[in-house]
Structure formats: structure tokens, C-alpha cells
Protein backbone atom coordinates (compact mmCIF):
# COMPACT_ATOMS: atom_id res chain seq x y z
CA UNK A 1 -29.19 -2.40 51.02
CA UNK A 2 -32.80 0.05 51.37
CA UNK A 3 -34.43 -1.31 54.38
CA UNK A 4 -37.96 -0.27 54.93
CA UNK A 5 -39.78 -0.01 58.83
CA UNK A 6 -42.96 0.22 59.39
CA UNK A 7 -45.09 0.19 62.51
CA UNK A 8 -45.02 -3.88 62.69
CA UNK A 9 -43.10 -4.79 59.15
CA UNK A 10 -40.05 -4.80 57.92
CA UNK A 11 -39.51 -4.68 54.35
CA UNK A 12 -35.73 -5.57 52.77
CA UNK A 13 -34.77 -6.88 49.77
CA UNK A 14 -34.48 -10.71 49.48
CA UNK A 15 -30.94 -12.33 49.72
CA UNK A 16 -30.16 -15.70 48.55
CA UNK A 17 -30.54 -16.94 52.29
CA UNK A 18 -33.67 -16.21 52.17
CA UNK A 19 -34.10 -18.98 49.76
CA UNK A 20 -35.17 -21.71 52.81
CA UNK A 21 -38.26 -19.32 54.12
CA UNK A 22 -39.36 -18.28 50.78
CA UNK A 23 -39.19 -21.75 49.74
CA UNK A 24 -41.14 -22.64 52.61
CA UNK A 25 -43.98 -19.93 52.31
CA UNK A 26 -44.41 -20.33 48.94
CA UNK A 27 -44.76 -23.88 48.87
CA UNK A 28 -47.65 -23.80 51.61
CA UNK A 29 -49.62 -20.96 49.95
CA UNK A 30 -49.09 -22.74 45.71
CA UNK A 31 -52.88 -22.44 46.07
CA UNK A 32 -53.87 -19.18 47.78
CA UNK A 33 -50.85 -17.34 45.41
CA UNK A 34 -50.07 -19.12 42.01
CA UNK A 35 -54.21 -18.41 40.57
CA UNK A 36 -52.80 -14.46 40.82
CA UNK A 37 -49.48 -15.12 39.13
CA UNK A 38 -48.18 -15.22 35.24
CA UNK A 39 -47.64 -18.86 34.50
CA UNK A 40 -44.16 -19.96 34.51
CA UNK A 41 -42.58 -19.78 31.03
CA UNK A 42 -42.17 -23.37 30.00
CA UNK A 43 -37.91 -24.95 30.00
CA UNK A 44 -37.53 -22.34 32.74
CA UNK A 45 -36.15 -23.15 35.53
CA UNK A 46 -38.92 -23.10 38.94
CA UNK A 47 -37.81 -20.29 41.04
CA UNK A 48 -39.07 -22.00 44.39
CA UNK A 49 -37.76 -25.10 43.70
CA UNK A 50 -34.27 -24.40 42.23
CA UNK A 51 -32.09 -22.40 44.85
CA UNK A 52 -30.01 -21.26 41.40
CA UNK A 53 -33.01 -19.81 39.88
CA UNK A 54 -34.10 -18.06 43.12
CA UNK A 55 -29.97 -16.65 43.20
CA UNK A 56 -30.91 -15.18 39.18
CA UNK A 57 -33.80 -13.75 40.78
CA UNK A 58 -32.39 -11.94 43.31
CA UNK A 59 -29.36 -10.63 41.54
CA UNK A 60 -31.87 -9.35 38.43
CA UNK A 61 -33.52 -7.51 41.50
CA UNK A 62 -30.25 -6.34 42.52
CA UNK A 63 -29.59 -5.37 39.37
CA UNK A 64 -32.80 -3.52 38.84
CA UNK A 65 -32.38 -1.57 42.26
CA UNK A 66 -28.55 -0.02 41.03
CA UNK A 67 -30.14 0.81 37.77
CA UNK A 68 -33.38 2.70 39.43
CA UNK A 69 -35.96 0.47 37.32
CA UNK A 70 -37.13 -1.53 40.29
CA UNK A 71 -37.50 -1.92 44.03
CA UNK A 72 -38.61 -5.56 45.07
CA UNK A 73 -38.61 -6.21 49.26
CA UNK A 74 -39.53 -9.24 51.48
CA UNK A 75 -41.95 -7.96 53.84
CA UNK A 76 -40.96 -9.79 57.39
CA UNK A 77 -43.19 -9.94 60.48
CA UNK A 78 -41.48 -10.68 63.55
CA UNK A 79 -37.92 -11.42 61.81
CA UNK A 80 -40.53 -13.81 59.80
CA UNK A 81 -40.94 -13.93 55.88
CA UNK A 82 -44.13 -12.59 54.88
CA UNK A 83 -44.66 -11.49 51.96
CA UNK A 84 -43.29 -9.55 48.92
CA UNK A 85 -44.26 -6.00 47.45
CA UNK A 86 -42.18 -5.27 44.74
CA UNK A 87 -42.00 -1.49 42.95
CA UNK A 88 -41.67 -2.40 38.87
CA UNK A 89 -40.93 -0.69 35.83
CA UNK A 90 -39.76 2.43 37.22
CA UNK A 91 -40.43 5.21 34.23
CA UNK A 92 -38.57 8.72 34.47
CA UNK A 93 -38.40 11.50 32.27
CA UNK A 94 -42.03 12.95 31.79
CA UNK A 95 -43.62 9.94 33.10
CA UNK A 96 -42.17 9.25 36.72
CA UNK A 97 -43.95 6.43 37.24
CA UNK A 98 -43.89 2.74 38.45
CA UNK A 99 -46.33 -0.02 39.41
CA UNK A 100 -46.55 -1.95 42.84
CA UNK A 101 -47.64 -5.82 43.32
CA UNK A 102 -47.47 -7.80 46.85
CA UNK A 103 -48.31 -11.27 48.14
CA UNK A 104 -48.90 -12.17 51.84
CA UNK A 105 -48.86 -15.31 53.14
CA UNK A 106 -52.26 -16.60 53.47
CA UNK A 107 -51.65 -17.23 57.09
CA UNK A 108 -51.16 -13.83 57.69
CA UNK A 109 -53.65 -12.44 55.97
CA UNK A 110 -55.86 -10.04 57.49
CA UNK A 111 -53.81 -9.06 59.11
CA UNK A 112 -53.04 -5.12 57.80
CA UNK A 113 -49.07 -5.79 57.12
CA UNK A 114 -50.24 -5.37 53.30
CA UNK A 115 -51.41 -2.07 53.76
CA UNK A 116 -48.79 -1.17 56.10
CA UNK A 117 -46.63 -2.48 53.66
CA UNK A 118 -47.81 -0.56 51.14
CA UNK A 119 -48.10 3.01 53.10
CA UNK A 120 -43.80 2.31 53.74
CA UNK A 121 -43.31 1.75 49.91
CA UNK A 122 -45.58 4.92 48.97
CA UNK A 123 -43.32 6.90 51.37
CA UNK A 124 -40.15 5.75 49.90
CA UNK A 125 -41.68 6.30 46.17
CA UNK A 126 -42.95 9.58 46.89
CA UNK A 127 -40.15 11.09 49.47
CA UNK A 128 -37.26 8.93 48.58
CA UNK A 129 -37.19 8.58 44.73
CA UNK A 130 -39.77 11.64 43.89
CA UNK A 131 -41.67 9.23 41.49
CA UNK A 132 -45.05 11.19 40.50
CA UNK A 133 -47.19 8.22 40.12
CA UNK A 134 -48.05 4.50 41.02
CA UNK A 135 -50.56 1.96 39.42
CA UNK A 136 -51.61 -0.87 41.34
CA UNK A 137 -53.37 -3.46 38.99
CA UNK A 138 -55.67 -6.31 40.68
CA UNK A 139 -58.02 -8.94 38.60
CA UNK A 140 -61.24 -7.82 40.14
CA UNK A 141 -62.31 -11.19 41.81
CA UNK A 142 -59.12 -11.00 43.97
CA UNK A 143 -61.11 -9.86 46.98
CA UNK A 144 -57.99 -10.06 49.36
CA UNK A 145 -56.16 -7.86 47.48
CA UNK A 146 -58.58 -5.61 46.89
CA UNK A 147 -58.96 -5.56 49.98
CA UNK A 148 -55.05 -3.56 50.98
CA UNK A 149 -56.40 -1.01 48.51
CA UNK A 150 -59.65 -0.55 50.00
CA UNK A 151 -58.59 -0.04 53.40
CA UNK A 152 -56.40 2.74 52.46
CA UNK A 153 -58.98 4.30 50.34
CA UNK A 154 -56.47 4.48 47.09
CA UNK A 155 -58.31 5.67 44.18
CA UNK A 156 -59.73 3.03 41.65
CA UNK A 157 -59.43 4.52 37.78
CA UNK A 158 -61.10 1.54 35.95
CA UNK A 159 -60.72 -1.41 34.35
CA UNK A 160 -58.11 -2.46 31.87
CA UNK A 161 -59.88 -5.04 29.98
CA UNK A 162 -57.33 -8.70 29.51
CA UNK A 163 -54.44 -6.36 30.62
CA UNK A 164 -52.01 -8.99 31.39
CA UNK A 165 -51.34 -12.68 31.06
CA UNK A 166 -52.12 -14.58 34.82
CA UNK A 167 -51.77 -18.37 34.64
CA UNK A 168 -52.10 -18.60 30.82
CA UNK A 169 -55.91 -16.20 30.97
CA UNK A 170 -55.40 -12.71 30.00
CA UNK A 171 -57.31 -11.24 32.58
CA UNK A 172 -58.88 -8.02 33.29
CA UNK A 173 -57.32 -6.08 35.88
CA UNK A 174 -59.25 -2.91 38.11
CA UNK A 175 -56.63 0.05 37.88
CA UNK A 176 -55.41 2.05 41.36
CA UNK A 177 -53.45 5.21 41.50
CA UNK A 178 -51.82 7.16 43.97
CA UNK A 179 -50.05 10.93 42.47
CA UNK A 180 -47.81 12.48 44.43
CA UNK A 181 -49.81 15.45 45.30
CA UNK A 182 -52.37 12.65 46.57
CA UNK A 183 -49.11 11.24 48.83
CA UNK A 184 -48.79 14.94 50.51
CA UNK A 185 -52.97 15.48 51.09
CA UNK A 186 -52.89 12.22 52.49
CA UNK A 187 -49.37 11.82 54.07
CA UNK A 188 -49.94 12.56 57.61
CA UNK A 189 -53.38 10.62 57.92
CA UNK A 190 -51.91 7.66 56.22
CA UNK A 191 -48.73 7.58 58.07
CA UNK A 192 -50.03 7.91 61.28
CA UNK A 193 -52.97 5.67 60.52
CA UNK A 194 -50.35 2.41 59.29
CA UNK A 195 -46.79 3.72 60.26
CA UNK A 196 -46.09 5.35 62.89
């Protein structure tokens, strides 16, 4: 199992006992985190109320981590639960690319574990599985998570207009990008900035 340490954050990939502290975080923040999500497809089963559905979830994630298409860890505070950031669609060949989304817990928020969060994942992307490129996508009124972005100074490309489907809107999303030449100008100042 990859574990991930940062200065203050651990990140890990989620186990099926984790299912009582997810549960429990994502319950209290429905409001803060569900207006940012895709909509549950209807018959499914609700991943944070069905401890089977949260098992799928984290074998898929298994799944996607032996075959290289995805990285998805709990972020933990403390030997706490979090948040998630998860690395998606992981592209080779000519492409070498992925895309990154997190969620904090609203009662941590503010906290700079996102962006600490995030410098540990661009390490691992960049040192650890040589991608060339990551896309973070955020609906532009999502000031929080704009926010983790912002504070590292990760380079906006523009707006992808009703990109993808969040709670039944297709919503515009503002584009980020880090390249991997970006990762080694950057690398020291970012690392010793959030990380080390």
C-alpha cells in the first residue's frame, strides 16, 4: 500500500475500515461537499450509507492503483480522516497525463492540509510515476477550492465551458496545470514551502 507524508498529513489509500470515519465526515459536511459532486446515478447503491458499496469502492480503487489508471488517498490529520485527493484517469503513451480532485472536511478547512496535500501527490506524480502533466478542474464559484490552487500559485489555463456533470448542472469548470518541467522549477520552493 503507497503511503504519502507530508509535513502535517498523511495520505493512504482508504480501506474498508475506514468506512465508520468516512461515514462520519461525510455525513456532517452533505452540505459543504455534495453541491461540488456528480449526482449519484439513480438504483445505485449510496456509497456513505451502504458499507458494501463503500467495500466496491475501495476495491475499484484498488483495482485502479495495480493497473496504473488511478491513485485515490484519504488524507488524515492527526491519525484523523480528512479528506480525499484522488489522482484519475491516468493517460500514458504520448499523453502522460492524469487529473487530481480533493475534498476536506469543512472543519478543517483553512487549514493548508489541501495544499500540502496536493504538493505530496505532485511529488509522487512527477518523481514516482514520471507522469508529464496534471489538470485540476474547479467550477469557478468554488472559492475554497480555488483557494488550494491559489496558494500554490498553479497555473490557471481557462475555462472549459459545462465540462462535466455536478449534481445534475453541467457546469463550467476553470482549468489548472502543473508540467513536469514546472514540478522541477518549482520543486524545491514548493517542497520546502508545504513539505518538508
Amino acid at each position: 500500500m503507497t503511503t504519502l507524508f507530508g509535513r502535517r498529513v498523511l495520505l493512504r489509500p482508504l480501506t474498508v475500515a475506514d468506512f465508520p470515519s468516512w461515514q462520519e465526515v461525510r455525513r456532517r459536511n452533505v452540505d459543504w461537499l455534495t453541491k461540488w459532486e456528480p449526482a449519484r446515478v439513480p438504483g445505485q447503491p449510496d456509497v456513505v450509507e451502504d458499507r458494501e458499496a463503500f467495500a466496491v469502492r475501495c476495491s475499484a480503487r484498488q483495482r485502479e492503483r495495480q493497473l496504473g489508471t488511478g491513485y485515490g488517498f484519504g488524507i488524515f490529520v492527526d491519525g484523523e480522516l480528512a479528506g480525499e485527493i484522488n489522482l484519475s484517469s491516468v493517460q500514458r503513451g504520448p499523453f502522460q497525463s492524469a487529473y487530481i480532485g480533493y475534498w476536506i472536511d469543512e472543519k478543517r478547512a483553512g487549514n493548508g492540509y489541501v495544499p500540502e496535500a496536493l504538493v505530496v501527490l505532485l511529488r509522487f506524480v512527477f518523481e514516482e510515476l514520471h507522469l508529464h502533466r496534471v489538470q485540476i478542474a474547479i467550477i469557478p464559484r468554488n472559492a475554497a477550492s480555488r483557494r488550494v490552487v491559489e496558494k500554490l500559485a498553479i497555473r490557471e489555463e481557462g475555462t472549459a465551458l459545462r465540462y462535466l456533470e455536478i449534481n445534475g448542472v453541467w457546469e463550467d469548470h476553470v482549468r489548472y496545470a502543473m508540467t513536469a518541467e514546472e514540478w522541477a522549477e518549482r520543486r524545491e520552493e514548493l517542497l520546502s514551502a508545504w513539505v518538508d
